[in-house]
N, C-alpha and C. Protein backbone atom coordinates (compact mmCIF):
# COMPACT_ATOMS: atom_id res chain seq x y z
N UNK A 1 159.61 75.92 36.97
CA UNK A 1 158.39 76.37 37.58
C UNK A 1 158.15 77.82 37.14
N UNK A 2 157.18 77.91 36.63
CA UNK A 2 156.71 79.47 36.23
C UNK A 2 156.53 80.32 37.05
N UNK A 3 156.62 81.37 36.83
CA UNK A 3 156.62 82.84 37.75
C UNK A 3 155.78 82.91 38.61
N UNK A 4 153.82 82.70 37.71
CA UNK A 4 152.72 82.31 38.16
C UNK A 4 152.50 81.32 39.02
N UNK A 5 152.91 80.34 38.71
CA UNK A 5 152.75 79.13 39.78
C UNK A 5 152.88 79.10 40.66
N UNK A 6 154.28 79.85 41.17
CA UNK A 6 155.37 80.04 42.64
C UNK A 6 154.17 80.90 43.25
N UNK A 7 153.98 81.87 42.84
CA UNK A 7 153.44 83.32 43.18
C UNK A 7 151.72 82.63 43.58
N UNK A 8 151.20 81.68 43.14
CA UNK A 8 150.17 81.07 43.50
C UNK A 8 150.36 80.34 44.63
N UNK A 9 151.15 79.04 44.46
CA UNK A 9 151.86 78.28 45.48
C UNK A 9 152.20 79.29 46.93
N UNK A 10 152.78 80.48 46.58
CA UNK A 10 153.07 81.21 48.19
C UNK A 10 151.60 81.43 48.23
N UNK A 11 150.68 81.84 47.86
CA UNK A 11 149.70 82.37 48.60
C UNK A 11 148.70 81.30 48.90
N UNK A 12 148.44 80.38 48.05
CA UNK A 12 147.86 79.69 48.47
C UNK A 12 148.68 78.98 49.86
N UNK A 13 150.24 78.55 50.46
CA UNK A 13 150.98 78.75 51.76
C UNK A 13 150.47 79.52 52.58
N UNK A 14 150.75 80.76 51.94
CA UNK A 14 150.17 81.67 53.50
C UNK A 14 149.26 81.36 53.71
N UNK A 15 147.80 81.64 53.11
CA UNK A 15 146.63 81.30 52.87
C UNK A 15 146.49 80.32 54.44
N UNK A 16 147.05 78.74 53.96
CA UNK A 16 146.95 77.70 54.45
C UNK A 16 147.37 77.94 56.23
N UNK A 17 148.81 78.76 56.54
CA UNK A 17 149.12 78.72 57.31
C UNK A 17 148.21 79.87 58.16
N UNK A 18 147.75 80.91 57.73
CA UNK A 18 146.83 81.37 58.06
C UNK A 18 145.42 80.93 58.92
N UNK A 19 145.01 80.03 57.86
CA UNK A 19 143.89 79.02 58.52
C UNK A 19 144.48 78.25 59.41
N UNK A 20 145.57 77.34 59.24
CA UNK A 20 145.51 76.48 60.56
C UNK A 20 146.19 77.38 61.65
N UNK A 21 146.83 78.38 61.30
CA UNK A 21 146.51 79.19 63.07
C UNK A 21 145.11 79.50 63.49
N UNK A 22 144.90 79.97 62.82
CA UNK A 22 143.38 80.48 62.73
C UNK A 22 142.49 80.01 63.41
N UNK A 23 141.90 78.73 63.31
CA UNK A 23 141.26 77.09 63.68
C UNK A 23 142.75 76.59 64.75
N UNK A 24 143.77 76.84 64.83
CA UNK A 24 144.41 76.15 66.17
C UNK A 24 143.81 76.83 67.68
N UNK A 25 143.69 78.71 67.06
CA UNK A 25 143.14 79.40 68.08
C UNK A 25 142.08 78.98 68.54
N UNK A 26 141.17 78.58 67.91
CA UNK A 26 140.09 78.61 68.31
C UNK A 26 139.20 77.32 68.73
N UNK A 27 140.10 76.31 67.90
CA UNK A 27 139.73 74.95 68.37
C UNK A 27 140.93 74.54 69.91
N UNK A 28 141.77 74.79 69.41
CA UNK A 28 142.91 74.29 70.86
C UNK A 28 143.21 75.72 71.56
N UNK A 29 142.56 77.01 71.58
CA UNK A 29 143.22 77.63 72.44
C UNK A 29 144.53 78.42 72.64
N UNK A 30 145.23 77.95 71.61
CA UNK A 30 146.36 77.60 71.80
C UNK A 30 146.42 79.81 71.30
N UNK A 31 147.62 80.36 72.79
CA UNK A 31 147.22 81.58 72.72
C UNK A 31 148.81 82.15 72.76
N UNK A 32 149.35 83.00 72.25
CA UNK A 32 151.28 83.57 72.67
C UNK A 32 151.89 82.99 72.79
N UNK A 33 153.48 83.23 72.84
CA UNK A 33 154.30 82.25 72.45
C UNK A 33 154.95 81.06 73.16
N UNK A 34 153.90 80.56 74.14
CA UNK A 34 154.26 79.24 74.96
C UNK A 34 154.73 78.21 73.63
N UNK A 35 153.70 77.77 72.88
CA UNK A 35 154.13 76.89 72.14
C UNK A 35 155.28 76.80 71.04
N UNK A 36 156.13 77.90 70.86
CA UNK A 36 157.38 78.29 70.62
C UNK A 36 158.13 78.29 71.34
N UNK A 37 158.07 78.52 72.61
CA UNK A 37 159.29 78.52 73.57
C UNK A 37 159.22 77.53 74.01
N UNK A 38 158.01 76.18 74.14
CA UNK A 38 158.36 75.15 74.33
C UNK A 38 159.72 74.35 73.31
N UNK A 39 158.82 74.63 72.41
CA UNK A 39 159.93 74.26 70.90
C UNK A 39 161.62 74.09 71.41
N UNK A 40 161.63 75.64 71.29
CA UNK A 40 163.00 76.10 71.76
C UNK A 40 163.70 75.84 72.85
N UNK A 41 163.28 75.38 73.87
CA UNK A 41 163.66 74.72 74.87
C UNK A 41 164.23 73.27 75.03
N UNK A 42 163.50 72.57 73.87
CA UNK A 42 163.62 71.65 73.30
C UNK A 42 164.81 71.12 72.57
N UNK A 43 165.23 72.03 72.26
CA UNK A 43 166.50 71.92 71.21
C UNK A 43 167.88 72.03 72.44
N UNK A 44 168.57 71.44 72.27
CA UNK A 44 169.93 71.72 72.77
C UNK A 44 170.53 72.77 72.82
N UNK A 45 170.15 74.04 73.25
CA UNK A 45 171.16 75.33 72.55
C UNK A 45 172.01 75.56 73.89
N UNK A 46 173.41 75.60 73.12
CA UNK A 46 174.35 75.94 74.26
C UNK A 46 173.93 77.98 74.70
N UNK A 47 174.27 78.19 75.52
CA UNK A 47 174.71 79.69 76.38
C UNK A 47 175.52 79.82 75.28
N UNK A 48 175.17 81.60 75.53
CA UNK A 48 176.11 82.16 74.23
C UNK A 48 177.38 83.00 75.22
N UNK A 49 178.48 82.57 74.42
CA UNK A 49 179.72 83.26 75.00
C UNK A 49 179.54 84.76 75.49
N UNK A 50 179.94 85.08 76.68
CA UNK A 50 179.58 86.30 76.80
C UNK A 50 180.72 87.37 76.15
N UNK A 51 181.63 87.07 75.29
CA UNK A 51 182.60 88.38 74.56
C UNK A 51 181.80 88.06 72.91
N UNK A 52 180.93 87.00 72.63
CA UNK A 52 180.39 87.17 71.57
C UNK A 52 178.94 88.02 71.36
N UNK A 53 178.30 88.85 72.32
CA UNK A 53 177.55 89.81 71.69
C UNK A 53 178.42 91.07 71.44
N UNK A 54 179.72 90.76 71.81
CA UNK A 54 180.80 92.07 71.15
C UNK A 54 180.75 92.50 69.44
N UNK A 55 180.31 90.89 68.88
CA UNK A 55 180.26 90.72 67.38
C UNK A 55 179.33 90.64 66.69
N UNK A 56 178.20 90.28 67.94
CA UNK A 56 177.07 90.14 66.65
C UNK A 56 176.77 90.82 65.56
N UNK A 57 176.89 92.18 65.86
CA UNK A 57 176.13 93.08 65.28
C UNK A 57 176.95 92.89 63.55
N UNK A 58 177.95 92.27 63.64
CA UNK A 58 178.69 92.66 62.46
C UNK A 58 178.29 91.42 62.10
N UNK A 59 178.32 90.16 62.51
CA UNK A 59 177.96 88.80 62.26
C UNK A 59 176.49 88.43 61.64
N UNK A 60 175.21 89.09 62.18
CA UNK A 60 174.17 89.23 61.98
C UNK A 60 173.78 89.94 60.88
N UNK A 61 174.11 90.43 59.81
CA UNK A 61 173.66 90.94 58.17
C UNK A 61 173.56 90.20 57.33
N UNK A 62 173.97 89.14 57.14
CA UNK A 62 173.60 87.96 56.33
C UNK A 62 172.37 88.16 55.91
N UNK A 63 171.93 88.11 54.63
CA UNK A 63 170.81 87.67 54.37
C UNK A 63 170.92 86.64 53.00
N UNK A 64 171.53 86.45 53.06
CA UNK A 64 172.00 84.57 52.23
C UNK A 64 171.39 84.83 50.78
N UNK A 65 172.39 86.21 50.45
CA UNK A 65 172.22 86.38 48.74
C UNK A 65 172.57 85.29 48.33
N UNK A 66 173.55 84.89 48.73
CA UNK A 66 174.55 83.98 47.83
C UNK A 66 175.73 84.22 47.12
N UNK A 67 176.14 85.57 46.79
CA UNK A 67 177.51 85.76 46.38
C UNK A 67 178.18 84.96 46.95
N UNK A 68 178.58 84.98 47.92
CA UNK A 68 179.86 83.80 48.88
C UNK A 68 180.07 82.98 48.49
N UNK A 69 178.86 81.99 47.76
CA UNK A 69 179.03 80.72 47.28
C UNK A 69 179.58 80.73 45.91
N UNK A 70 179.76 82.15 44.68
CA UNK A 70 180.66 82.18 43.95
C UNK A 70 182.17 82.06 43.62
N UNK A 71 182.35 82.60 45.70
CA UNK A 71 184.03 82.52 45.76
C UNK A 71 184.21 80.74 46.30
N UNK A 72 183.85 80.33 46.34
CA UNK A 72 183.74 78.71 47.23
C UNK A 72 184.07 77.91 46.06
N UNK A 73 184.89 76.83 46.45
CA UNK A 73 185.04 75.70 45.81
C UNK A 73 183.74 75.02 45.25
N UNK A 74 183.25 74.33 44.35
CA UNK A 74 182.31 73.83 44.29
C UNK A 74 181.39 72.65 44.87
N UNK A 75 180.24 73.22 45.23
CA UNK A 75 180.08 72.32 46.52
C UNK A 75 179.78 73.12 48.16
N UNK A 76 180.57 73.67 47.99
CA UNK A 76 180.62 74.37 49.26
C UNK A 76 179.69 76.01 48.88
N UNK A 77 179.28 75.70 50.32
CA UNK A 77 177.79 76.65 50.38
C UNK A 77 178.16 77.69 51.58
N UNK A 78 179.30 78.84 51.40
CA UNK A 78 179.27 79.84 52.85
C UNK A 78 177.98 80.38 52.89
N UNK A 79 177.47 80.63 52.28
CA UNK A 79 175.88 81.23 52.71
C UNK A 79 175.44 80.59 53.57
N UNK A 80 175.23 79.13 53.40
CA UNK A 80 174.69 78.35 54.66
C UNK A 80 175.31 78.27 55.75
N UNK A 81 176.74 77.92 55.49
CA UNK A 81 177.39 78.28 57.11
C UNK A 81 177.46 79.14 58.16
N UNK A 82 177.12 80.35 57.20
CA UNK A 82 176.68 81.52 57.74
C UNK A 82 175.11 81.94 58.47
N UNK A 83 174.58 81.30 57.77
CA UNK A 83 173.34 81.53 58.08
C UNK A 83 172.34 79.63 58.92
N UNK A 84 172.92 78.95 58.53
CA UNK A 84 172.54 77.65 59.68
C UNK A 84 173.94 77.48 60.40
N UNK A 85 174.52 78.06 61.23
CA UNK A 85 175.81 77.81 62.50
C UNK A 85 175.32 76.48 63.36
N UNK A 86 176.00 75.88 63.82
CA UNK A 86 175.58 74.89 64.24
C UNK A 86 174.65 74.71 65.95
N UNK A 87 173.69 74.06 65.97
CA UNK A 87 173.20 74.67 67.32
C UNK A 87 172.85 72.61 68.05
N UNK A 88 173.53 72.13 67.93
CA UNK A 88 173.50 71.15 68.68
C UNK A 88 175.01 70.54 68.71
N UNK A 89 175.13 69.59 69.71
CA UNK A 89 176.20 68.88 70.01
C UNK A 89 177.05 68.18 68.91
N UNK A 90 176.19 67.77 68.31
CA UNK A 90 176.36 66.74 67.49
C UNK A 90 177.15 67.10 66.35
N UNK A 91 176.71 68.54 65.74
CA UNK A 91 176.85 68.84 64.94
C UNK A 91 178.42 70.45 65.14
N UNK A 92 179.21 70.50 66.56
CA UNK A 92 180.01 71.08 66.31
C UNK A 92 181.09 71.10 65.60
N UNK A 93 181.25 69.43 65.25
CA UNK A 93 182.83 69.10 64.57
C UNK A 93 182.58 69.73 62.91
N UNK A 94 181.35 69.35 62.13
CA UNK A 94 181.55 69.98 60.75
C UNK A 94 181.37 71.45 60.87
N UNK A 95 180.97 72.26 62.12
CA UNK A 95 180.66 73.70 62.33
C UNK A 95 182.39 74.06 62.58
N UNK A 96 183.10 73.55 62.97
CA UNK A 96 184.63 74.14 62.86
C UNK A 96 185.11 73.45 61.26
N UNK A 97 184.55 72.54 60.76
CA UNK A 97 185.33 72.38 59.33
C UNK A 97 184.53 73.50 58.84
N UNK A 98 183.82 73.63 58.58
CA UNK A 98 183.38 74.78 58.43
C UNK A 98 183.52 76.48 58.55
N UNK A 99 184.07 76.65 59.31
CA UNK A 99 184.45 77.77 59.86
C UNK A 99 185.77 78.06 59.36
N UNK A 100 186.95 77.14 59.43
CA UNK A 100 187.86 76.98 59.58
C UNK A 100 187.68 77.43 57.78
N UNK A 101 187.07 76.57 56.92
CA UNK A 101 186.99 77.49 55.76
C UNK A 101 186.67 78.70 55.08
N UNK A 102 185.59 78.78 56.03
CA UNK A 102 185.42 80.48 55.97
C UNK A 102 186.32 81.68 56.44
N UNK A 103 187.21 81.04 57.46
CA UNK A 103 188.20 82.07 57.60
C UNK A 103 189.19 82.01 56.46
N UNK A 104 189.35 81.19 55.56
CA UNK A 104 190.55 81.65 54.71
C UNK A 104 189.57 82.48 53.57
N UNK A 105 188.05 81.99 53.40
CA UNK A 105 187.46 82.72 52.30
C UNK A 105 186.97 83.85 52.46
N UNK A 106 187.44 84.46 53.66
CA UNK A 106 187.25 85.65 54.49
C UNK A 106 187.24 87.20 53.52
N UNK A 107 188.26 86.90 53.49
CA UNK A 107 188.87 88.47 53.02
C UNK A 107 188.36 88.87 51.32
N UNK A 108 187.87 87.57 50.34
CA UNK A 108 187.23 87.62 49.82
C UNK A 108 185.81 87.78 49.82
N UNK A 109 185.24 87.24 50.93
CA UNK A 109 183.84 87.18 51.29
C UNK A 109 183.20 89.00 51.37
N UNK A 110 184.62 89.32 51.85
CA UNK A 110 184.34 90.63 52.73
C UNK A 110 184.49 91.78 51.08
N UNK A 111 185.06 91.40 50.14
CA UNK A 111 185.17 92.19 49.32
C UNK A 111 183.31 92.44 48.14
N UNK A 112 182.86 91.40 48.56
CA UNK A 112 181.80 91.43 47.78
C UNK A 112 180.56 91.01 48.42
N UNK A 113 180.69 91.02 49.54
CA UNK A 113 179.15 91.28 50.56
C UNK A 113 178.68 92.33 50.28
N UNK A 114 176.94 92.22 49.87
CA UNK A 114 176.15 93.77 49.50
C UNK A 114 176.23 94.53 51.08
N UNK A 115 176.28 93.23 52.57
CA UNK A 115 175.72 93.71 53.64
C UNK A 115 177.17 94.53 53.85
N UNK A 116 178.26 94.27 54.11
CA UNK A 116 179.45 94.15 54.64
C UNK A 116 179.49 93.43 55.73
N UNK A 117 179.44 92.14 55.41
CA UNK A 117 179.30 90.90 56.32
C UNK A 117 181.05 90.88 56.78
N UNK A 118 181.13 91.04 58.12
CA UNK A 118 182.20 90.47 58.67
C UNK A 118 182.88 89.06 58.52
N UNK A 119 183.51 88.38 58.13
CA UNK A 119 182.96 86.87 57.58
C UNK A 119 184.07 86.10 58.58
N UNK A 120 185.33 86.78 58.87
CA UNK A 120 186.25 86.43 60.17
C UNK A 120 185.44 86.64 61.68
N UNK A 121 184.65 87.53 61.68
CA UNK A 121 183.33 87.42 62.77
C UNK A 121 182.63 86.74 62.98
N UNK A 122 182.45 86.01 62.35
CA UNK A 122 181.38 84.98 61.20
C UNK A 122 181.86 83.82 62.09
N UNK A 123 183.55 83.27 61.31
CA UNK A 123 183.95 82.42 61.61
C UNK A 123 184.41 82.21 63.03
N UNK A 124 184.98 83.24 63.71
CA UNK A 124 184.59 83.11 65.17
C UNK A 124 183.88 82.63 65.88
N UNK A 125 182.62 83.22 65.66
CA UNK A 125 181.07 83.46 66.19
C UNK A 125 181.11 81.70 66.31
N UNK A 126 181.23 81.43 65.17
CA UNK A 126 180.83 79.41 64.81
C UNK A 126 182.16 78.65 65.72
N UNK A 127 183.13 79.13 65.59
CA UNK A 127 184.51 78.65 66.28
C UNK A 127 184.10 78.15 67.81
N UNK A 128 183.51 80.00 68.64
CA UNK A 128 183.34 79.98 69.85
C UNK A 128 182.02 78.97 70.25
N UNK A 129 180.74 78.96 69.34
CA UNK A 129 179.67 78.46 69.47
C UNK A 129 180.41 76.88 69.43
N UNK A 130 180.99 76.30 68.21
CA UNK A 130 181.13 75.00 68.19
C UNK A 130 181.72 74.74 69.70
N UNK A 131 182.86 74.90 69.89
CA UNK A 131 183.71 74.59 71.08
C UNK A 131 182.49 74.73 72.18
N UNK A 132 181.73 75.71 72.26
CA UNK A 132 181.16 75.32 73.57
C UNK A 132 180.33 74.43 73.74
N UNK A 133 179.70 73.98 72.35
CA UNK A 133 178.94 72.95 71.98
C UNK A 133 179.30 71.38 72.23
N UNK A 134 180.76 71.02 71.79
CA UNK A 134 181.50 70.71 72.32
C UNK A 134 182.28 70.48 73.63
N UNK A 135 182.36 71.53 74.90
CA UNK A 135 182.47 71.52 76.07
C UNK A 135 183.85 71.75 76.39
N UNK A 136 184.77 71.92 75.28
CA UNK A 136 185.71 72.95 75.46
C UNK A 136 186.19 73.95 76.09
């Protein structure tokens, strides 16, 4: 896909998403963020551990360059684990296989993060989230 194309394609996106807020306002009304927090309500999200806003701050820099996924076996994506953690029931058991790999790719992770991503914080953060997801 050419440079041009993409760079058309996003704007003609925004563009689009633009208008149908635009016309949602004004045909449905539709006014602040009720219809988001309905959303979100929606979803299963467990309570967050209360010794895990101890970490966020170090957990939260991710911005899913992708280096991580150079130190990874092939196949395996820490960027994503990092950045989609698991937020339903269903899905805590591959959020500890998961995790459980990121803690050994840790100390590497940590050598070549632009953010200085904590990545044993990381794997916590998903550890404590899965298990409670889980009911642990």
């Amino acid at each position: 896909m050419s440079a041009i194309y993409r760079w058309t394609l996003s704007k003609w996106v925004l563009a689009w998403a633009l208008t149908k807020n635009i016309l949602r306002r004004l045909v449905l009304g539709v006014r602040g963020p009720a219809p988001w927090l309905r959303r979100l309500a929606s979803e299963s999200l467990g309570a967050v551990p209360a010794e895990a806003w101890g970490y966020f701050a170090a957990t939260s820099r991710c911005i899913g360059c992708g280096l991580c996924d150079v130190l990874a076996a092939p196949g395996e994506r820490p960027s994503q684990w990092i950045m989609q953690a698991a937020r339903r029931p269903e899905d805590a058991v591959l959020a500890i296989e998961h995790a459980a790999r990121l803690t050994v790719l840790a100390e590497a992770i940590d050598t070549v993060c632009p953010t200085r991503l904590d990545a044993r914080a990381v794997a916590r953060l998903i550890f404590d989230n899965a298990h409670m997801l889980e009911g642990k």
